[in-house]
N, C-alpha and C. Protein backbone atom coordinates (compact mmCIF):
# COMPACT_ATOMS: atom_id res chain seq x y z
N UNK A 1 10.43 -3.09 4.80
CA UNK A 1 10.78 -2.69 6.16
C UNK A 1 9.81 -1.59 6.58
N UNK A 2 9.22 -1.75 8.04
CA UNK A 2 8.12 -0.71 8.02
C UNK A 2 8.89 0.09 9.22
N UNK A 3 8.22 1.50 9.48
CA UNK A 3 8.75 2.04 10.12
C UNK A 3 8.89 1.72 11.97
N UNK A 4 9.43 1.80 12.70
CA UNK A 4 9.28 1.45 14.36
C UNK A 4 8.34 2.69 14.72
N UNK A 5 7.49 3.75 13.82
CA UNK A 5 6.35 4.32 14.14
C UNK A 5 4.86 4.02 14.05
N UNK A 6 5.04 2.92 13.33
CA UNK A 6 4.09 2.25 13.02
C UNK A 6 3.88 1.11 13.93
N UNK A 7 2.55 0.56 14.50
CA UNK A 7 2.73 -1.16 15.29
C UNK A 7 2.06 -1.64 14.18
N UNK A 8 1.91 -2.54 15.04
CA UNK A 8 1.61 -4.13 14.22
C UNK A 8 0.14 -3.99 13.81
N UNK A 9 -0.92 -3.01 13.86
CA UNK A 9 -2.17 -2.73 13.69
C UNK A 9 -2.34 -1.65 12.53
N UNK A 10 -0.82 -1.19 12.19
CA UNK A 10 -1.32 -0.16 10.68
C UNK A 10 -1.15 1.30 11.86
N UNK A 11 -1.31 1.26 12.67
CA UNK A 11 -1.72 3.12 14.05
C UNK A 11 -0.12 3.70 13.39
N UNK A 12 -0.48 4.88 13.06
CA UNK A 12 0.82 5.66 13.21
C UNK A 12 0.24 6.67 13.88
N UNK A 13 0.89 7.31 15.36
CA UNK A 13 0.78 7.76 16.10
C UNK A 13 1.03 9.79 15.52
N UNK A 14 0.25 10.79 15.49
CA UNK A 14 0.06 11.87 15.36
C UNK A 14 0.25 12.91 16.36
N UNK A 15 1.20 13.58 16.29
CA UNK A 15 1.09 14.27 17.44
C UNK A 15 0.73 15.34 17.99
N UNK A 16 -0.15 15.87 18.21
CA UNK A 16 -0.63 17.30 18.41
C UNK A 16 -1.23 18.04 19.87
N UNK A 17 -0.46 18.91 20.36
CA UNK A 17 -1.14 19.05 21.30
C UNK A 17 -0.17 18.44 22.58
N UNK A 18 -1.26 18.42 23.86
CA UNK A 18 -1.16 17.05 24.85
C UNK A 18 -1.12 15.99 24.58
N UNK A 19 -2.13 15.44 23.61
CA UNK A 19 -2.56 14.13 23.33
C UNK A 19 -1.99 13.40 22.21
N UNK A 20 -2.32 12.52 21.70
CA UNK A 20 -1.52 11.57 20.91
C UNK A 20 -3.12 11.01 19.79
N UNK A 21 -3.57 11.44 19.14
CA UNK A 21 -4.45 10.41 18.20
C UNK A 21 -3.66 10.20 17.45
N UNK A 22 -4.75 8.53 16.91
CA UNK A 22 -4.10 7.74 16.00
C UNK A 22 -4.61 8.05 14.94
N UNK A 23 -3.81 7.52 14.28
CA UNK A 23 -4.31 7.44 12.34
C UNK A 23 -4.17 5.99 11.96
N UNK A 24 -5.56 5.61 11.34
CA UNK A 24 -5.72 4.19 11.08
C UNK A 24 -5.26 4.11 9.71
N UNK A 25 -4.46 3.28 8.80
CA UNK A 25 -4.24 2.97 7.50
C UNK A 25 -5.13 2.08 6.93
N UNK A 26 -5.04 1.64 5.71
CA UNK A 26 -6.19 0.43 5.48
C UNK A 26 -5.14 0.05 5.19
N UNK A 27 -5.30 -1.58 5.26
CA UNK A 27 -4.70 -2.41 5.15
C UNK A 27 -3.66 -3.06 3.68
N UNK A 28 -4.70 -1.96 2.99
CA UNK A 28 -3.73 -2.16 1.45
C UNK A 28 -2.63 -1.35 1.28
N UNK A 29 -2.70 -0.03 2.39
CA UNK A 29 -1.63 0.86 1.83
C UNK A 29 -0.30 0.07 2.94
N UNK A 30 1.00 0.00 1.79
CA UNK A 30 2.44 -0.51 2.49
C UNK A 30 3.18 0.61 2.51
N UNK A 31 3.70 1.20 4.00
CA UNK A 31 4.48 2.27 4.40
C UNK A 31 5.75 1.94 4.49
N UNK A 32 6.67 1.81 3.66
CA UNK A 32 8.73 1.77 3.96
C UNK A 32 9.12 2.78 4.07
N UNK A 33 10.00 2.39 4.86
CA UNK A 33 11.04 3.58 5.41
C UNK A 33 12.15 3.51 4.22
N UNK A 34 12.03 5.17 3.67
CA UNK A 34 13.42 5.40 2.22
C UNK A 34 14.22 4.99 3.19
N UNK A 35 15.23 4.50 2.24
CA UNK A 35 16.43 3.98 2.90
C UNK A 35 17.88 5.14 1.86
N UNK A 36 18.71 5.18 2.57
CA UNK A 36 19.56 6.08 2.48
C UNK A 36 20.70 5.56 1.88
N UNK A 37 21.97 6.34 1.18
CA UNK A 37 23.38 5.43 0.92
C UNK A 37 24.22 5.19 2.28
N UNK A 38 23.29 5.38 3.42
CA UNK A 38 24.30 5.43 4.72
C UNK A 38 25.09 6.89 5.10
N UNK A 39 25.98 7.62 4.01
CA UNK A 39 26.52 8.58 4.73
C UNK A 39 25.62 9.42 5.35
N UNK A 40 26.42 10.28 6.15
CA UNK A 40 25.54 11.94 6.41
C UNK A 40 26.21 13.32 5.80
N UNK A 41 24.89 13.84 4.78
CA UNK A 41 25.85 15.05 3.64
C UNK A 41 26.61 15.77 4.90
N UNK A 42 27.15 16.59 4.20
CA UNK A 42 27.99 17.41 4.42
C UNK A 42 27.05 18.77 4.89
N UNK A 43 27.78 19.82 5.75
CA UNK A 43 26.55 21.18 6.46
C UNK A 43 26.65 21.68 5.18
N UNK A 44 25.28 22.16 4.72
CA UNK A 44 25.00 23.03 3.44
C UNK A 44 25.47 24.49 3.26
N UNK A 45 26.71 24.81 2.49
CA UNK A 45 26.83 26.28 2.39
C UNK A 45 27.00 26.81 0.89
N UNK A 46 27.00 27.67 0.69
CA UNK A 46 26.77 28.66 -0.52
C UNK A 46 27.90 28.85 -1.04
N UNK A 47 27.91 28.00 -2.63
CA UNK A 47 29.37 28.10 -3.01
C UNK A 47 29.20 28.96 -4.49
N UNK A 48 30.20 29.41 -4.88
CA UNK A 48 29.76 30.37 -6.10
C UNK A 48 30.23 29.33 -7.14
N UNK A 49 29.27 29.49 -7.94
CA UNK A 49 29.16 28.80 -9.21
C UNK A 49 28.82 29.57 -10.60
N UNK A 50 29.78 28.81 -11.58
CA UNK A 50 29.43 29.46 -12.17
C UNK A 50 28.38 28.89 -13.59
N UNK A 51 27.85 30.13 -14.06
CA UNK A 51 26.61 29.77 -15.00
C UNK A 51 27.26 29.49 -16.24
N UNK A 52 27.14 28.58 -16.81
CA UNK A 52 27.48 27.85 -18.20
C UNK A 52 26.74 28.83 -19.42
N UNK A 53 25.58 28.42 -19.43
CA UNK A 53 24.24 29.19 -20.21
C UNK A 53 23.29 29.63 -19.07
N UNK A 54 22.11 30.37 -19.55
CA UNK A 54 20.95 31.03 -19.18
C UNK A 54 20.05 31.04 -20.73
N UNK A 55 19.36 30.67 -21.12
CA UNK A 55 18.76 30.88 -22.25
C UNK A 55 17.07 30.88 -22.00
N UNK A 56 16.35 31.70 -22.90
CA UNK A 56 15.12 31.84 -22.83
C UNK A 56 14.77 30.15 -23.85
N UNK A 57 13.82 29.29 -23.51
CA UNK A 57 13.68 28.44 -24.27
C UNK A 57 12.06 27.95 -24.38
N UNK A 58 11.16 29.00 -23.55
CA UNK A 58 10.09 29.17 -24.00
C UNK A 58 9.58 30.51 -23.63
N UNK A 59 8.66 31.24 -23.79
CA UNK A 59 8.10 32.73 -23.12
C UNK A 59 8.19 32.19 -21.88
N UNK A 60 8.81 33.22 -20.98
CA UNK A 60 9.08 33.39 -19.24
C UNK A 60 9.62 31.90 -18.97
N UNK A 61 10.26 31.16 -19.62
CA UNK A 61 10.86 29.59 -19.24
C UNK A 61 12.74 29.76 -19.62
N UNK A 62 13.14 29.50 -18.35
CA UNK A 62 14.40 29.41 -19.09
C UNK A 62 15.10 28.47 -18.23
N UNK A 63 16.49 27.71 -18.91
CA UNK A 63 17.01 26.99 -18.72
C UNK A 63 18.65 27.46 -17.94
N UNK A 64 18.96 26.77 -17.04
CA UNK A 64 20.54 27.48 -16.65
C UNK A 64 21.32 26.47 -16.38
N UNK A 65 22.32 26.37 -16.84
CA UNK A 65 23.45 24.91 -16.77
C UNK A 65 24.14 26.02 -16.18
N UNK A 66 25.39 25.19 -14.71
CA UNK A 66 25.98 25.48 -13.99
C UNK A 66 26.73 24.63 -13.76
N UNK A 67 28.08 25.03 -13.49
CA UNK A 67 29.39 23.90 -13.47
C UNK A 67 29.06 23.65 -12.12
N UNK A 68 29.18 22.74 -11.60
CA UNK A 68 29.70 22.04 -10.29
C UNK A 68 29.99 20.47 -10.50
N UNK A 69 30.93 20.08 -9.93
CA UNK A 69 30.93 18.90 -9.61
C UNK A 69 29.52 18.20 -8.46
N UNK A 70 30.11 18.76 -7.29
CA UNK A 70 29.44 18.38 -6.45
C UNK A 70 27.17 18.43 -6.90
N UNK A 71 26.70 19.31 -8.00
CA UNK A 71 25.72 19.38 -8.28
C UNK A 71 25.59 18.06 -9.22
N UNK A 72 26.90 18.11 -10.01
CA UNK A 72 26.48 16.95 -10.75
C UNK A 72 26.55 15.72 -10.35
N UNK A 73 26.99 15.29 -9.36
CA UNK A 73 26.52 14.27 -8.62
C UNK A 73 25.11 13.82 -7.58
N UNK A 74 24.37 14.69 -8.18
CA UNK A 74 22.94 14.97 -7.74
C UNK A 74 22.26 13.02 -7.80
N UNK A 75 21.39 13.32 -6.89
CA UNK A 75 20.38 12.37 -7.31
C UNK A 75 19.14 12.72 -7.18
N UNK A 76 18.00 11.61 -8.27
CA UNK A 76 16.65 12.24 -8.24
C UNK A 76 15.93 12.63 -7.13
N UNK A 77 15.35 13.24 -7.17
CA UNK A 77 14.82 14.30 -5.65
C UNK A 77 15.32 15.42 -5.04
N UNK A 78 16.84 14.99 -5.50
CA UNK A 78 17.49 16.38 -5.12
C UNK A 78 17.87 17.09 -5.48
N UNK A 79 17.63 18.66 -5.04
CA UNK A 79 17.65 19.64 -5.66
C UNK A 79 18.73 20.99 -5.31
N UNK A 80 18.66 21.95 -5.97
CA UNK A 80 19.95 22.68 -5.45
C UNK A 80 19.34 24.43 -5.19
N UNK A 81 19.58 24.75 -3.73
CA UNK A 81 18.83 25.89 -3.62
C UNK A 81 19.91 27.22 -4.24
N UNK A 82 19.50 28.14 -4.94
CA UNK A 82 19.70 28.86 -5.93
C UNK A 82 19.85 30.53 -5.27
N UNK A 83 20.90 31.33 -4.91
CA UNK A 83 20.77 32.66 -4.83
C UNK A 83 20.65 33.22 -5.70
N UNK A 84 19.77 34.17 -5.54
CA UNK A 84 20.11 34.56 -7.84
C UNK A 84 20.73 36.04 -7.67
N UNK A 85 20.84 36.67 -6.72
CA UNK A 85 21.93 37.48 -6.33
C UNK A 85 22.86 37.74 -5.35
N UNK A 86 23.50 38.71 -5.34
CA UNK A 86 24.70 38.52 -4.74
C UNK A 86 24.38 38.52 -3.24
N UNK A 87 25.65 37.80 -2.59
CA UNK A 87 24.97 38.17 -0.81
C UNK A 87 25.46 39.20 -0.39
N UNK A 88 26.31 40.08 -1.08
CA UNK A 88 26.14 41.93 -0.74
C UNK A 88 25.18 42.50 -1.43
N UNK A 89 24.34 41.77 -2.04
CA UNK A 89 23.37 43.02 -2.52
C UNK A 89 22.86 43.77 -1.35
N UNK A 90 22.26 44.65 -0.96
CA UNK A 90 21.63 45.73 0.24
C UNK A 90 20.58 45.16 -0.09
N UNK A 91 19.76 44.94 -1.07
CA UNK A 91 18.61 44.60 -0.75
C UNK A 91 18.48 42.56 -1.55
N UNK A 92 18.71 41.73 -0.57
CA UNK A 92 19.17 40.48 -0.93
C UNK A 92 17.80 39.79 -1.24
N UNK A 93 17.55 38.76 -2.30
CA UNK A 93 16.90 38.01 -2.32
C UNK A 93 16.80 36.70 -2.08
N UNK A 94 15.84 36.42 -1.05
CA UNK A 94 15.97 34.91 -0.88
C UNK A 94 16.00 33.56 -1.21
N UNK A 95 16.67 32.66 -0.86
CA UNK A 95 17.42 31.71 -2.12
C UNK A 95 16.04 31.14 -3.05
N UNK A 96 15.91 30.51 -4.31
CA UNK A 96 15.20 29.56 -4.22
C UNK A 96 15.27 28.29 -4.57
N UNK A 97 14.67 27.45 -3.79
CA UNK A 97 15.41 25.71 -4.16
C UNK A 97 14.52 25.14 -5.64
N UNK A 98 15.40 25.12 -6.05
CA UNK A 98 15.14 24.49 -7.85
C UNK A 98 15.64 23.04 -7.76
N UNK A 99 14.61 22.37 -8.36
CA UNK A 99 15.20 20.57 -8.43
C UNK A 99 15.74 20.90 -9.79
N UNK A 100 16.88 20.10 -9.90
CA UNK A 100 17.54 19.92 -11.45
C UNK A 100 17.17 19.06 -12.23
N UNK A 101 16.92 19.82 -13.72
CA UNK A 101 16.31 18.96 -14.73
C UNK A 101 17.30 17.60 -15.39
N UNK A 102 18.41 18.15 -15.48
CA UNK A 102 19.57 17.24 -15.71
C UNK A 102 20.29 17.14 -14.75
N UNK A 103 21.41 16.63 -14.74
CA UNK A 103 23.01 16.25 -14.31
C UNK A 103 23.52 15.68 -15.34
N UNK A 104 24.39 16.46 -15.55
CA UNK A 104 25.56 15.68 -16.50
C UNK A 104 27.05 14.99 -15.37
N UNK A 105 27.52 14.19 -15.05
CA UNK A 105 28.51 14.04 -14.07
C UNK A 105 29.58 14.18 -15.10
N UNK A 106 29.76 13.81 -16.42
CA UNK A 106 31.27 13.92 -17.16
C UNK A 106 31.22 15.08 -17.16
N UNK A 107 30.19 16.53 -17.61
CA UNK A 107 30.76 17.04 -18.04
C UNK A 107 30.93 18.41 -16.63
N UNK A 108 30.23 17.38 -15.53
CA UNK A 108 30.37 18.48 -14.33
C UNK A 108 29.37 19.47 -14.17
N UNK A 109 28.36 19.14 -14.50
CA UNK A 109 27.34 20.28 -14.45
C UNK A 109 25.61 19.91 -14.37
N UNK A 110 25.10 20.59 -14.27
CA UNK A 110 23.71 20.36 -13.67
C UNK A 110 22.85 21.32 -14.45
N UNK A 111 21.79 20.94 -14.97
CA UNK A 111 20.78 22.28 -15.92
C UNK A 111 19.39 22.44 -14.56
N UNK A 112 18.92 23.70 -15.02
CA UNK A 112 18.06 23.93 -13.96
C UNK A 112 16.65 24.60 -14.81
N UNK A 113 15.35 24.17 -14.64
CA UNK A 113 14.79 25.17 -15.70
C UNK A 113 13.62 25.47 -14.98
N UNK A 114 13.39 27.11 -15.64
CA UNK A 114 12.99 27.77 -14.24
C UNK A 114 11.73 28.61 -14.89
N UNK A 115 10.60 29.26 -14.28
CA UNK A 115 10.08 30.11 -15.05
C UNK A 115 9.84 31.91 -13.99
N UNK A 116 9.65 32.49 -14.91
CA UNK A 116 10.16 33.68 -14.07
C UNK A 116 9.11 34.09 -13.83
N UNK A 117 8.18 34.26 -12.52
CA UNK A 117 7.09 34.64 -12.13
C UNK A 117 7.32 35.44 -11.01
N UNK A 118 8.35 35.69 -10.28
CA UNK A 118 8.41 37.06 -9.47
C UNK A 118 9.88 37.63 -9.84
N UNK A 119 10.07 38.71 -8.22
CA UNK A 119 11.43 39.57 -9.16
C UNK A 119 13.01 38.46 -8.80
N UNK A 120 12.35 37.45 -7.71
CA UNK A 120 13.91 36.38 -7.86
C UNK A 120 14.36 36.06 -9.41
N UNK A 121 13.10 34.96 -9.83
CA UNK A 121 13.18 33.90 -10.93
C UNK A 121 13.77 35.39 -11.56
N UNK A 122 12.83 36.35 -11.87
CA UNK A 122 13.08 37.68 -13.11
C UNK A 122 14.94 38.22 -12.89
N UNK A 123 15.56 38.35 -11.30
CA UNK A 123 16.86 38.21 -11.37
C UNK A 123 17.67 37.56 -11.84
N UNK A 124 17.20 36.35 -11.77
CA UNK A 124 18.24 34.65 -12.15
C UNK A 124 17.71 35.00 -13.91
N UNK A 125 16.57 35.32 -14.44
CA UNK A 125 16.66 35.40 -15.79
C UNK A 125 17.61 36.55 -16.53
N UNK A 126 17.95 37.34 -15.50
CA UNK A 126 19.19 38.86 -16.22
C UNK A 126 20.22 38.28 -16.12
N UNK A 127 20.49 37.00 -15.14
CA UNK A 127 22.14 36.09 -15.36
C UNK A 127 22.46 35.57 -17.10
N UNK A 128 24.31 35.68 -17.20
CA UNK A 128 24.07 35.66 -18.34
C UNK A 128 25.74 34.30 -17.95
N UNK A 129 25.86 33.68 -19.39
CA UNK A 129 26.99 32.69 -19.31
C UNK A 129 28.68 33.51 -18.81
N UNK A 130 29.29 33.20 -17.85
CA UNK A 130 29.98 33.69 -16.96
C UNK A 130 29.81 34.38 -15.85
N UNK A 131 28.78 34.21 -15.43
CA UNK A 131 28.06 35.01 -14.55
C UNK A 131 28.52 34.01 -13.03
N UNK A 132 28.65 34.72 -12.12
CA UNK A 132 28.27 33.62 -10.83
C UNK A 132 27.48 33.60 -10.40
N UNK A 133 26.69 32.58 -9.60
CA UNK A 133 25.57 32.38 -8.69
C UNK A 133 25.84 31.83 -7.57
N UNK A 134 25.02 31.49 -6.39
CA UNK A 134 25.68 31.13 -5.24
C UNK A 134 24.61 29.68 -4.81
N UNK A 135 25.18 28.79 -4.60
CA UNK A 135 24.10 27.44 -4.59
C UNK A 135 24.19 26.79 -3.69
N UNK A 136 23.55 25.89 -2.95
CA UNK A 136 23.84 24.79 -1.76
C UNK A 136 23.55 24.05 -2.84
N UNK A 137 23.93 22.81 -2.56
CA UNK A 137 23.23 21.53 -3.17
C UNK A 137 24.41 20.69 -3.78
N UNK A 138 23.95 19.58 -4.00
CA UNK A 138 22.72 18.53 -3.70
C UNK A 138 21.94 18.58 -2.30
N UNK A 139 20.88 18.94 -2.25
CA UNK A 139 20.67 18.99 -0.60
C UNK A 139 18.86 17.92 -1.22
N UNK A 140 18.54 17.51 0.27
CA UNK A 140 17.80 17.03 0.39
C UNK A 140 17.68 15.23 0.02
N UNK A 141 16.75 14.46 0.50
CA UNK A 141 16.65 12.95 0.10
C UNK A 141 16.43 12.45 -1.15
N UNK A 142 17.19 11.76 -1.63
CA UNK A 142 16.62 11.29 -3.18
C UNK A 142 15.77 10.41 -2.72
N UNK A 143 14.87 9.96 -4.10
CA UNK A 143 13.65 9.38 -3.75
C UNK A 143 14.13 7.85 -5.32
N UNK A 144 15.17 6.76 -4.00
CA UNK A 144 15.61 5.47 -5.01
C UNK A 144 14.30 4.94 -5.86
N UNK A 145 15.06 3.96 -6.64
CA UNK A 145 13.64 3.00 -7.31
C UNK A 145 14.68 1.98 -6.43
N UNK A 146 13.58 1.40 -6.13
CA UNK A 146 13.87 -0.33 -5.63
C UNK A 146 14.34 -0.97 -6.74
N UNK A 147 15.63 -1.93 -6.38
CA UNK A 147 15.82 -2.72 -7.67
C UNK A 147 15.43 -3.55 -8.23
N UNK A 148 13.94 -3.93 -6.91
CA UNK A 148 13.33 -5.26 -7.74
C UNK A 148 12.55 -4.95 -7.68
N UNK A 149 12.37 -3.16 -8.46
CA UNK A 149 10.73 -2.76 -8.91
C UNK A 149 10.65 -2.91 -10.11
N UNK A 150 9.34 -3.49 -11.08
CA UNK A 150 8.73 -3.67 -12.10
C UNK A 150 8.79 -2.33 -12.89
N UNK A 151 8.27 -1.80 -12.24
CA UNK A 151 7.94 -0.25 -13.43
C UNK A 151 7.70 0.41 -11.86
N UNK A 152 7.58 1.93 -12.75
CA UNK A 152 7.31 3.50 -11.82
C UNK A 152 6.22 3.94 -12.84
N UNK A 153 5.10 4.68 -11.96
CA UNK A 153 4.00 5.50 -12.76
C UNK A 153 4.84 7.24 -12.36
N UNK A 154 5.02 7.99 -12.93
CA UNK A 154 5.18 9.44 -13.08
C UNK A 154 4.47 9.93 -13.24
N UNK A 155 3.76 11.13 -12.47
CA UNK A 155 2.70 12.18 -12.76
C UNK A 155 3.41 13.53 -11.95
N UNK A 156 3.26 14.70 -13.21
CA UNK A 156 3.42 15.51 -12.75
C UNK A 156 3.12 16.93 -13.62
N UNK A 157 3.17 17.73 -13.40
CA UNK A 157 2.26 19.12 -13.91
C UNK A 157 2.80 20.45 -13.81
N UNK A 158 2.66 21.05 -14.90
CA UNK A 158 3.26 22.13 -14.75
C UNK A 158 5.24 22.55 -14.99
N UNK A 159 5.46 23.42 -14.22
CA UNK A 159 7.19 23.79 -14.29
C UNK A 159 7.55 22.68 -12.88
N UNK A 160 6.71 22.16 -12.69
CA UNK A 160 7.35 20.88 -11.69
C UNK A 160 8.01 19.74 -12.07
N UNK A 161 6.82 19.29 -13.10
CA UNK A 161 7.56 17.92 -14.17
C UNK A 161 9.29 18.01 -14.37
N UNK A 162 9.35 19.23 -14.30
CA UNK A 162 11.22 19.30 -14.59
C UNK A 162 11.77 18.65 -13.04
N UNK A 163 11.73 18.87 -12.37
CA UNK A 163 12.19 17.71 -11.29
C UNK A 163 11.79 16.31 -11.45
N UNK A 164 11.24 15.56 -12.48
CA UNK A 164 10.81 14.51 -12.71
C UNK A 164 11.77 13.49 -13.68
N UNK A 165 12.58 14.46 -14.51
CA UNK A 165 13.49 14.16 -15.82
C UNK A 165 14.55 13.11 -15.37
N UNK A 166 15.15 13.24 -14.01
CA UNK A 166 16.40 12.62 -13.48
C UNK A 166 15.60 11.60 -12.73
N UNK A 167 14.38 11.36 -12.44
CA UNK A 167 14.23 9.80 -12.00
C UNK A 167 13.88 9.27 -13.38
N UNK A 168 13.58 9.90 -14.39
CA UNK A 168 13.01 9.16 -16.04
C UNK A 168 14.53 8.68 -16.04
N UNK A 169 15.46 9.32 -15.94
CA UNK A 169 16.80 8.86 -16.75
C UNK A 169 17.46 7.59 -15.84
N UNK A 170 17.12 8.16 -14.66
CA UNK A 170 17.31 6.75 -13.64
C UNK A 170 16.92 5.80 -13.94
N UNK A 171 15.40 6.07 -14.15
CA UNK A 171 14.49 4.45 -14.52
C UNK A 171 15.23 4.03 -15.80
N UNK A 172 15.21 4.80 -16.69
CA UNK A 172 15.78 3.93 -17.91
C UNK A 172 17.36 3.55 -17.63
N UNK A 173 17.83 3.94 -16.98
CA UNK A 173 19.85 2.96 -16.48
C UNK A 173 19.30 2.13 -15.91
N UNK A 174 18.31 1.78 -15.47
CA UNK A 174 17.75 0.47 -14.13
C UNK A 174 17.08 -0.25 -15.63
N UNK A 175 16.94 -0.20 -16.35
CA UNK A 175 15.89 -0.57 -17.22
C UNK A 175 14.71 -0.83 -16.63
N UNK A 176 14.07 0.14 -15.81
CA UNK A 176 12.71 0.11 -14.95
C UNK A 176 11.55 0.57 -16.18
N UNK A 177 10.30 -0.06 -16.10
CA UNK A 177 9.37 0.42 -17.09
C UNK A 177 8.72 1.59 -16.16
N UNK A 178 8.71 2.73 -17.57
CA UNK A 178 8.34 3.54 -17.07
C UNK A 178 6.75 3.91 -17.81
């Protein structure tokens, strides 16, 4: 299914300005429109959650499992934006959105793994197990596998690859080659 932004010539229309240029595709690249489960989420607000673990599990890398239901019903792509302190702190830090490395749905919880390179991540690393945090999420589009896809190529780099783990686990319930 291609998008109704696209015509019948490949032009997807750009908009900038007054004017309208086009952007030509070549003819090999195929543009679909993600397709959705139909609902519309719910307005995103900040619910306190609480932290399971926090553990250091490499230098400046650490991991944080957090109960939620609603997180553990995540899907791949989506991620859960993270306060790592309180919203009375006087001097508040701004959220940051972490994709989750896991979901567990039995056991209600979601792992997040993070590395601490300013003073947020360095806050969320002084959280300790019983601790609360404050989270939106699942927010954002998951990114499906088609069911009558062959295989998925994965590339990814760095503390990013951890948003990559929950479409690996996807592909393998689809028995998709990965």
């Amino acid at each position: 299914m291609t998008s109704n932004l696209i015509d019948a010539n490949g032009t997807i229309p750009v908009f900038a300005g007054t004017h309208v240029p086009q952007l030509r595709l070549p003819s090999s690249v195929r543009l679909e429109v993600m397709q959705t489960n139909g609902h519309q989420p719910a307005p995103a607000t900040f619910v306190e959650t609480e932290i399971i673990s926090n553990d250091e599990i490499a230098p400046e890398h650490y991991l944080m499992r957090v109960r939620s239901e609603a997180l553990a019903n995540g899907e791949p792509g989506q991620f859960g934006v993270i306060r790592p302190g309180a919203a009375t702190d006087v001097h508040p830090i701004l959220p940051r959105p972490m994709a989750a490395y896991r979901y567990d749905r039995e056991a209600g919880t979601a792992d997040f793994v993070y590395r601490v390179v300013g003073y947020g991540t360095a806050a969320m690393a002084q959280r300790r197990a019983g601790d609360i945090v404050e989270i939106v999420g699942p927010v954002g589009r998951p990114f499906p596998i088609a069911d009558d896809a062959n295989g998925i190529l994965i590339v990814g780099r760095g503390i990013g690859v951890c948003s990559l783990t929950t479409l690996v686990e996807a592909a393998r319930q689809q028995n998709t080659e990965i």
